[in-house]
N, C-alpha and C. Protein backbone atom coordinates (compact mmCIF):
# COMPACT_ATOMS: atom_id res chain seq x y z
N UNK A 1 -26.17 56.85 89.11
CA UNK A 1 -26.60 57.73 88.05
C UNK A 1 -25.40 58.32 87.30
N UNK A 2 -24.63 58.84 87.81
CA UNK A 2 -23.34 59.16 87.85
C UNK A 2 -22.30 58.36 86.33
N UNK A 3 -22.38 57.06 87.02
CA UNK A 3 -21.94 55.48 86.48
C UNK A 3 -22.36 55.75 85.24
N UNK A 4 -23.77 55.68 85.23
CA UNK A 4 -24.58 55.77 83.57
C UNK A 4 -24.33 56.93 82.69
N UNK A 5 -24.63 58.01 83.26
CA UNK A 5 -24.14 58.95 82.24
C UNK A 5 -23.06 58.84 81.60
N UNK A 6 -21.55 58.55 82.28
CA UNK A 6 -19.89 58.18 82.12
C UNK A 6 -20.28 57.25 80.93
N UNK A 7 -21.03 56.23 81.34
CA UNK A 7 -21.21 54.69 80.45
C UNK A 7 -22.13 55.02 78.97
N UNK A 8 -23.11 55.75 78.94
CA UNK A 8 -23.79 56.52 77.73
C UNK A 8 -22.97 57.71 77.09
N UNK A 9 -22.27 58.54 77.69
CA UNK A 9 -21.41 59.14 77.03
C UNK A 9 -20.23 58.85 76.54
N UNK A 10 -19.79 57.61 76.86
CA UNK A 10 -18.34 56.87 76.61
C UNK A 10 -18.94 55.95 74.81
N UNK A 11 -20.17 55.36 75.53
CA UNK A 11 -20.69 54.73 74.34
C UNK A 11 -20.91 55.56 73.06
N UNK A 12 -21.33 56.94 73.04
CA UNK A 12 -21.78 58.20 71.89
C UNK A 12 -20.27 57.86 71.42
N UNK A 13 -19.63 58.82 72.49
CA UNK A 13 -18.14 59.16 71.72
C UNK A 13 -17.21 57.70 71.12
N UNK A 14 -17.42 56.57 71.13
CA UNK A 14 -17.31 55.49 70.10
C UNK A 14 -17.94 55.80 68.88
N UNK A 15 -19.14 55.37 69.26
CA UNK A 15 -20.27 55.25 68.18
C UNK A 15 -19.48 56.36 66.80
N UNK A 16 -19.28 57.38 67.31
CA UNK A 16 -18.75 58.52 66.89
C UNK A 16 -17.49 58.40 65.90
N UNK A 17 -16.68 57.76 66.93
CA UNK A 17 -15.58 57.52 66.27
C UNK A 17 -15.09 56.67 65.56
N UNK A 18 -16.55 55.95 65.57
CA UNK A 18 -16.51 54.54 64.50
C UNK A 18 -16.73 54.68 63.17
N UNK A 19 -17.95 55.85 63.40
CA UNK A 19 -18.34 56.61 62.10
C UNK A 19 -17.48 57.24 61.01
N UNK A 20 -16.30 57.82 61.81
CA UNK A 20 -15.36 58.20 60.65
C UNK A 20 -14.01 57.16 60.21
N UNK A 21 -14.73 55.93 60.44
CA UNK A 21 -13.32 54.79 60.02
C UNK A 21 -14.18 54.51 58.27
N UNK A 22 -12.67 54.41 57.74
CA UNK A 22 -13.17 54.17 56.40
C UNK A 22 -13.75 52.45 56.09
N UNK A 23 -14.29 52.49 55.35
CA UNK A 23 -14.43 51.37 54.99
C UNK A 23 -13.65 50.57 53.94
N UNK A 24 -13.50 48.81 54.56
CA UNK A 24 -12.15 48.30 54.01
C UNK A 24 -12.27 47.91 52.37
N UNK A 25 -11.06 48.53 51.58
CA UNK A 25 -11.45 47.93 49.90
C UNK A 25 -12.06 46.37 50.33
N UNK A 26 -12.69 46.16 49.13
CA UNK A 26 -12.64 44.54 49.18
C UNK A 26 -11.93 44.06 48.59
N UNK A 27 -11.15 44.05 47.68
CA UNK A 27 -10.80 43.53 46.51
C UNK A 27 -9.44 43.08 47.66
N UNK A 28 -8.84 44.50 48.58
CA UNK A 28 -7.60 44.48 48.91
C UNK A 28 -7.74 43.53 50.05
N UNK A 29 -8.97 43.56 51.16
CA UNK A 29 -9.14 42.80 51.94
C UNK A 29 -8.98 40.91 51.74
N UNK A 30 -9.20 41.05 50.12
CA UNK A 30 -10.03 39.41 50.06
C UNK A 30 -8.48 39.21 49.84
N UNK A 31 -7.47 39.84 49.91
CA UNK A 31 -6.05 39.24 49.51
C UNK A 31 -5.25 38.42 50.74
N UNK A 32 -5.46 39.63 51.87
CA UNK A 32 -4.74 39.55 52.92
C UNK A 32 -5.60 38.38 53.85
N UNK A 33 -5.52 37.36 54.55
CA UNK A 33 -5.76 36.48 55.17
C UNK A 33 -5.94 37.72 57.02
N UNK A 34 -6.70 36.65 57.78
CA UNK A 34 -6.96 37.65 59.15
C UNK A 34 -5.41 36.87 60.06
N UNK A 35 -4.84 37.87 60.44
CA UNK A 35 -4.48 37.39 61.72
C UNK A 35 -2.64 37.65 60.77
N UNK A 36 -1.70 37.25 61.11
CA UNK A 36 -0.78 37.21 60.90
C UNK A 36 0.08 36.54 59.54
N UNK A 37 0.93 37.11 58.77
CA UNK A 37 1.35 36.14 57.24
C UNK A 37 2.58 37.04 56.79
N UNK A 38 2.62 35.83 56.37
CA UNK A 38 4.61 36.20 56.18
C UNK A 38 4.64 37.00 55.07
N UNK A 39 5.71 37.52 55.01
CA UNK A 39 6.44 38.67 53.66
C UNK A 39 7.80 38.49 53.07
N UNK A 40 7.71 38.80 52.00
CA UNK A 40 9.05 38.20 52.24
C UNK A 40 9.31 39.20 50.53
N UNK A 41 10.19 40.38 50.76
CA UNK A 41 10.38 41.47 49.44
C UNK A 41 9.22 42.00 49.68
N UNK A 42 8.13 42.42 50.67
CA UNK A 42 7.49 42.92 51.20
C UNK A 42 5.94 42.34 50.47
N UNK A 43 6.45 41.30 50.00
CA UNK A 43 4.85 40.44 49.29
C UNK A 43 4.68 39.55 49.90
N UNK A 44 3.52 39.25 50.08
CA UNK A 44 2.54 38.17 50.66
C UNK A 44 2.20 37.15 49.73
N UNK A 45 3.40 36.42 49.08
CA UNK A 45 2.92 35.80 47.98
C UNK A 45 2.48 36.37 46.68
N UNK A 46 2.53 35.40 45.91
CA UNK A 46 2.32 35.80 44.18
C UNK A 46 3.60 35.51 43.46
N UNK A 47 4.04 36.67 42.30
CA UNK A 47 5.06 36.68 41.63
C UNK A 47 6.27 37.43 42.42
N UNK A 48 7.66 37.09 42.29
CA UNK A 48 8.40 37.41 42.83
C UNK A 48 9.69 36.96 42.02
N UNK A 49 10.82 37.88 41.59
CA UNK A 49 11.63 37.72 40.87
C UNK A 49 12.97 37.05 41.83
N UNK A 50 13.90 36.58 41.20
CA UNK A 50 15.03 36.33 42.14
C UNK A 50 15.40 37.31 42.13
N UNK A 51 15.88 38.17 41.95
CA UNK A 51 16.46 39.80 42.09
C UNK A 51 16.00 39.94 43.70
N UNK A 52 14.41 39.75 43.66
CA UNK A 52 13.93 40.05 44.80
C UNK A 52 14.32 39.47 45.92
N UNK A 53 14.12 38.23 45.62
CA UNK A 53 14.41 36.97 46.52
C UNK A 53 16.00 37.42 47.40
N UNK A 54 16.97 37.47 46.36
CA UNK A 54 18.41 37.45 47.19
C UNK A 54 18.68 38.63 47.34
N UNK A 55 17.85 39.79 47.31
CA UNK A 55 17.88 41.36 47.85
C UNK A 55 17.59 41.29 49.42
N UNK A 56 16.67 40.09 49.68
CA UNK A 56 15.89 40.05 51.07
C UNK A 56 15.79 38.57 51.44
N UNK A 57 16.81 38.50 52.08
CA UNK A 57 16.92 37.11 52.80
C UNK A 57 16.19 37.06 54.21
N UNK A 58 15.30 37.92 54.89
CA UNK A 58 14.84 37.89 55.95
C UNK A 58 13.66 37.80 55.52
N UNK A 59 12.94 36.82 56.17
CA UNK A 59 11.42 37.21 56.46
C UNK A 59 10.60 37.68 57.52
N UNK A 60 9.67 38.80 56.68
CA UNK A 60 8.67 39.77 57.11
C UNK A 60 7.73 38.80 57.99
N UNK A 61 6.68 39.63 59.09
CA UNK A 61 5.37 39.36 59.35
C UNK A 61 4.60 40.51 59.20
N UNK A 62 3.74 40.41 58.85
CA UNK A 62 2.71 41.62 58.95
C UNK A 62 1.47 41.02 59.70
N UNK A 63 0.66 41.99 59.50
CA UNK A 63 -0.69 41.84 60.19
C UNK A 63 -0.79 41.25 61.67
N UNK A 64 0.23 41.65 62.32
CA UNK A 64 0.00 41.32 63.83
C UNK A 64 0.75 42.36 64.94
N UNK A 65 1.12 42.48 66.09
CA UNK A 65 2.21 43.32 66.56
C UNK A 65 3.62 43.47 66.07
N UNK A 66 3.70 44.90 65.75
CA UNK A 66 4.79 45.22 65.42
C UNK A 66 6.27 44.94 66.20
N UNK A 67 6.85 44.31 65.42
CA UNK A 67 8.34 43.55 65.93
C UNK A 67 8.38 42.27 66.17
N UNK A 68 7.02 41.50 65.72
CA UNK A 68 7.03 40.04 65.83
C UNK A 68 8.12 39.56 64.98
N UNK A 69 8.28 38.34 65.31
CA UNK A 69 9.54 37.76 64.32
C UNK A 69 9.60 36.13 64.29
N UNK A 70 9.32 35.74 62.49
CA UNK A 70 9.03 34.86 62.78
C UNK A 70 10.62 34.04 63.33
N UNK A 71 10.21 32.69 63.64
CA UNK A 71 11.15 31.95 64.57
C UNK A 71 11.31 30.14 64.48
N UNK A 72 10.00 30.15 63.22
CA UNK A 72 10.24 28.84 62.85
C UNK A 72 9.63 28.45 61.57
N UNK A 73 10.06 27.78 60.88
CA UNK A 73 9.06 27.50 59.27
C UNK A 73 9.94 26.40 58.42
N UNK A 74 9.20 25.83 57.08
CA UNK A 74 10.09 24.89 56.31
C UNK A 74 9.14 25.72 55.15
N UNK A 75 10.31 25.36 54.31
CA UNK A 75 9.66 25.67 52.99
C UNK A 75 9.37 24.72 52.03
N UNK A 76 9.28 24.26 50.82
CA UNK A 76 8.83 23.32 49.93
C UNK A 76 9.33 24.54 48.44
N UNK A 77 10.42 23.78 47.96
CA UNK A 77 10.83 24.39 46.56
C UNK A 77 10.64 23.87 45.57
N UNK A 78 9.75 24.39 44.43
CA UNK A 78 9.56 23.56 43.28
C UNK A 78 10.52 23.66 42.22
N UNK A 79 11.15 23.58 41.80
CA UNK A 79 11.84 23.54 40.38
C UNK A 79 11.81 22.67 39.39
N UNK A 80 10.79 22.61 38.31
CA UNK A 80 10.60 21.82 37.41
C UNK A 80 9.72 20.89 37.84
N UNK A 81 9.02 21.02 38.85
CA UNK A 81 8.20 19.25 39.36
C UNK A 81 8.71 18.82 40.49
N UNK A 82 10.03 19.19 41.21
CA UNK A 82 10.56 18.51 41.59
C UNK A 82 10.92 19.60 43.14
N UNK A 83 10.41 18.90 43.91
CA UNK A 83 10.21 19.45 45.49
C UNK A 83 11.68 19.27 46.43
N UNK A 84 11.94 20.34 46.56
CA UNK A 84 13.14 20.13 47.73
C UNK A 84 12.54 20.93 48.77
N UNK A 85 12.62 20.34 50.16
CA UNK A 85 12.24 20.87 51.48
C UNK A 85 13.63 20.98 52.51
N UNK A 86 13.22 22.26 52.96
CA UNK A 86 13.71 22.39 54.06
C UNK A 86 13.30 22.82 55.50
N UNK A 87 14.07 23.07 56.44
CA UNK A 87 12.93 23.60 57.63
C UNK A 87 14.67 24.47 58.16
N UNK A 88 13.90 25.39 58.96
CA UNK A 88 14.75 26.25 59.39
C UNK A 88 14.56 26.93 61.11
N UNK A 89 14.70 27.09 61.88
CA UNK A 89 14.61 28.03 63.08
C UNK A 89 15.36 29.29 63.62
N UNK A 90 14.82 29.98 62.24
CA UNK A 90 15.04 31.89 61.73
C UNK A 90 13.92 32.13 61.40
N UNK A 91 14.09 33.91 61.50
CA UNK A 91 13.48 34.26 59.88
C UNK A 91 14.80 34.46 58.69
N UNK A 92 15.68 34.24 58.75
CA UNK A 92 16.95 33.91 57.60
C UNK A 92 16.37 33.33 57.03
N UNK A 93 16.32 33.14 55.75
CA UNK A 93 16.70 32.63 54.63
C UNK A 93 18.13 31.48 54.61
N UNK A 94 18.34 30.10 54.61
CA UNK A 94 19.82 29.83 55.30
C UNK A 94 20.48 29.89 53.35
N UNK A 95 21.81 29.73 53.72
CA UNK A 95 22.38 29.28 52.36
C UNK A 95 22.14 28.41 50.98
N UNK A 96 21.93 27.29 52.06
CA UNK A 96 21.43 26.51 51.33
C UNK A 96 20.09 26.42 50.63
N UNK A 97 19.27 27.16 50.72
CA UNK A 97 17.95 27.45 50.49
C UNK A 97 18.16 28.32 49.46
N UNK A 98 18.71 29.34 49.64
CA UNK A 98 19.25 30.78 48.69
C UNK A 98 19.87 30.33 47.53
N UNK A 99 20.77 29.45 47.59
CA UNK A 99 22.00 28.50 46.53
C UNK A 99 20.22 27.81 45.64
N UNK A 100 19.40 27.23 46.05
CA UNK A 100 18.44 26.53 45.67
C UNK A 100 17.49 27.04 44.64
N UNK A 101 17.40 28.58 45.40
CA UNK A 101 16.45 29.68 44.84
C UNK A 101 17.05 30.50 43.51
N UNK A 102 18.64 30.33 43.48
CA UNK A 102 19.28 30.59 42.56
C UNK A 102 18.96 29.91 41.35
N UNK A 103 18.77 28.82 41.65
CA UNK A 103 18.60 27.97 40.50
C UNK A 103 17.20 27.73 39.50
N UNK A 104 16.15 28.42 40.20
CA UNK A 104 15.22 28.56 40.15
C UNK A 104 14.97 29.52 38.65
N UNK A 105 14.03 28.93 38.01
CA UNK A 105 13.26 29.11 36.11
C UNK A 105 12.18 30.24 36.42
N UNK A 106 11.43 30.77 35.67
CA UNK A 106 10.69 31.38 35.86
C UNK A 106 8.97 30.21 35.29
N UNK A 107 8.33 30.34 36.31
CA UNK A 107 7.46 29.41 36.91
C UNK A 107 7.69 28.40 37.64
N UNK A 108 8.79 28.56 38.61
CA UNK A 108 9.15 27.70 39.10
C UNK A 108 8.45 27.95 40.37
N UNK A 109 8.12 27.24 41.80
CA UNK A 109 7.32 28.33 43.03
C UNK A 109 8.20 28.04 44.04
N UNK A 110 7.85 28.35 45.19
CA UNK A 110 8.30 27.87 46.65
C UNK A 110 7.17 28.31 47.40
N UNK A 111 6.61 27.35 48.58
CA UNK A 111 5.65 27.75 49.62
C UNK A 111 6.54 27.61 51.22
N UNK A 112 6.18 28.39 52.15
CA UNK A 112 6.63 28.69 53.07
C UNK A 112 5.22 27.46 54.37
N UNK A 113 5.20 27.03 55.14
CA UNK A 113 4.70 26.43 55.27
C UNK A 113 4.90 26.46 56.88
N UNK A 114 4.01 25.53 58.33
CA UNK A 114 4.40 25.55 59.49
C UNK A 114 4.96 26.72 60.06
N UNK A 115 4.72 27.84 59.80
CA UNK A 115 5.06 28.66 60.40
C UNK A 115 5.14 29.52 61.73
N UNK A 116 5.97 29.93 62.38
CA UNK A 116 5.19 30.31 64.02
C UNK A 116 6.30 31.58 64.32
N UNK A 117 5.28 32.71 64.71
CA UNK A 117 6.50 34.09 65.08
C UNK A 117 6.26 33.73 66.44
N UNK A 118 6.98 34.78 67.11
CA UNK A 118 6.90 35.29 68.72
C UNK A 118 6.90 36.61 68.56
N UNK A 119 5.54 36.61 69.18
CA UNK A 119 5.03 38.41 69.62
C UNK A 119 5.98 39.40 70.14
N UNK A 120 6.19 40.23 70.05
CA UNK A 120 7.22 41.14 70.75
C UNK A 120 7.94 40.99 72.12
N UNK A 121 6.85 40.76 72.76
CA UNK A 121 6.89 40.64 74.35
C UNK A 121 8.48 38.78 74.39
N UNK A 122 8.18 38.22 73.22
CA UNK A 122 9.51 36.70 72.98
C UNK A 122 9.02 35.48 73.76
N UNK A 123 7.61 35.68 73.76
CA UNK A 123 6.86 34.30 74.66
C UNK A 123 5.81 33.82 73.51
N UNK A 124 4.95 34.79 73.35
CA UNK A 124 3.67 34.46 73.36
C UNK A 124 4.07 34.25 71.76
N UNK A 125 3.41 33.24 71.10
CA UNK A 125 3.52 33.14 69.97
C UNK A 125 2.33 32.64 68.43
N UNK A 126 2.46 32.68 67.45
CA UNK A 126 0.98 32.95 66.38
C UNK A 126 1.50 32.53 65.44
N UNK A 127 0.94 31.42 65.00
CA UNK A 127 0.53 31.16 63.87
C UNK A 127 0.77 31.58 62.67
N UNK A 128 1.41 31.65 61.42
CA UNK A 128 1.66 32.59 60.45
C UNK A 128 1.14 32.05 59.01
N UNK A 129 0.13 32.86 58.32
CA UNK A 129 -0.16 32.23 57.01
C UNK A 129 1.14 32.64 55.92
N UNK A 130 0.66 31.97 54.49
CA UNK A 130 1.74 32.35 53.74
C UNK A 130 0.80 32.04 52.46
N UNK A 131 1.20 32.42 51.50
CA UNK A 131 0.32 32.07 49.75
C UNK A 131 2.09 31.75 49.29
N UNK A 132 1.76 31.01 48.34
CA UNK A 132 2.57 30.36 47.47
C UNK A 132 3.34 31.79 45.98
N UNK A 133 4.80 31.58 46.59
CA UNK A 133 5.46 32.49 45.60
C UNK A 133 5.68 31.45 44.53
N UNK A 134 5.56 32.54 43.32
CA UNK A 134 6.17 31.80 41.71
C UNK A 134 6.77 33.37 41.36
N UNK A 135 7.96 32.35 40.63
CA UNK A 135 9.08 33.45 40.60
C UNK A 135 8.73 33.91 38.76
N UNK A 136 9.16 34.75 38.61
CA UNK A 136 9.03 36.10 37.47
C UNK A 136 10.30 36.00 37.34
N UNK A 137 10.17 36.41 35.78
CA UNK A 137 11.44 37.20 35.24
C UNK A 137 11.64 38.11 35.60
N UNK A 138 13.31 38.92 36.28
CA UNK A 138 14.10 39.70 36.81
C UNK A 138 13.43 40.93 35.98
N UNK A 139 13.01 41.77 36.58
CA UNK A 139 12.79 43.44 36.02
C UNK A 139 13.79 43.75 35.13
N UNK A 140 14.28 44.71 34.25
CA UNK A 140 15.51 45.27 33.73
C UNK A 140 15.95 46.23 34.12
């Protein structure tokens, strides 16, 4: 009897505390993918200037435990039509990639692709989405 009460009163005080969680935008939800995705100038894809690009040679993860890091990926660079790939085992950005991104027009893109962090704990590891950057003209 004991058991049940603990177990019905544990259940209220949820119920409870579920009640005051806000509810998620949609607009902002339908952006972000579930589960883990890279950042990179703290965007998840879209427009992104080179300014940005060689300000932040590391890439972000979000949406999973804090201090994940990703640890493996290739990218695919477009410039003009014309695809240069690389693959890397960082989250660096390497030189040669950066030298690449330099060169880069405005509508030009790059997608981040195969991606995989390791969870905090440096074992367990996830999957990472990414959306396709196209680069912008530099702010003033």
């Amino acid at each position: 009897m004991k058991n049940l009460k603990s177990l019905l009163l544990s259940a209220f005080v949820i119920m409870g505390m579920c009640s005051f969680v806000a509810a998620p935008n949609p607009e902002a939800a339908a952006e972000l993918p579930g589960g883990a995705f890279l950042t990179i100038a703290g965007k998840f894809g879209g427009d992104i200037s080179k300014k940005e690009i060689l300000a932040n040679k590391e890439l972000g993860v979000d949406g999973c435990a804090v201090g994940s890091r990703i640890f493996t990926y290739s990218i695919d660079i477009n410039k003009g039509g014309t695809i240069s790939s690389f693959k890397a085992e960082t989250n660096i950005l390497s030189k040669e990639m950066l030298a690449k991104m330099k060169e880069l027009n405005t509508g030009d893109s790059f997608e981040f692709k195969k991606i995989k962090a390791y969870l905090p704990n440096g074992k367990d590891m996830v999957d990472v989405h990414s959306k396709k950057f196209v680069v912008v003209v530099d702010p003033v």
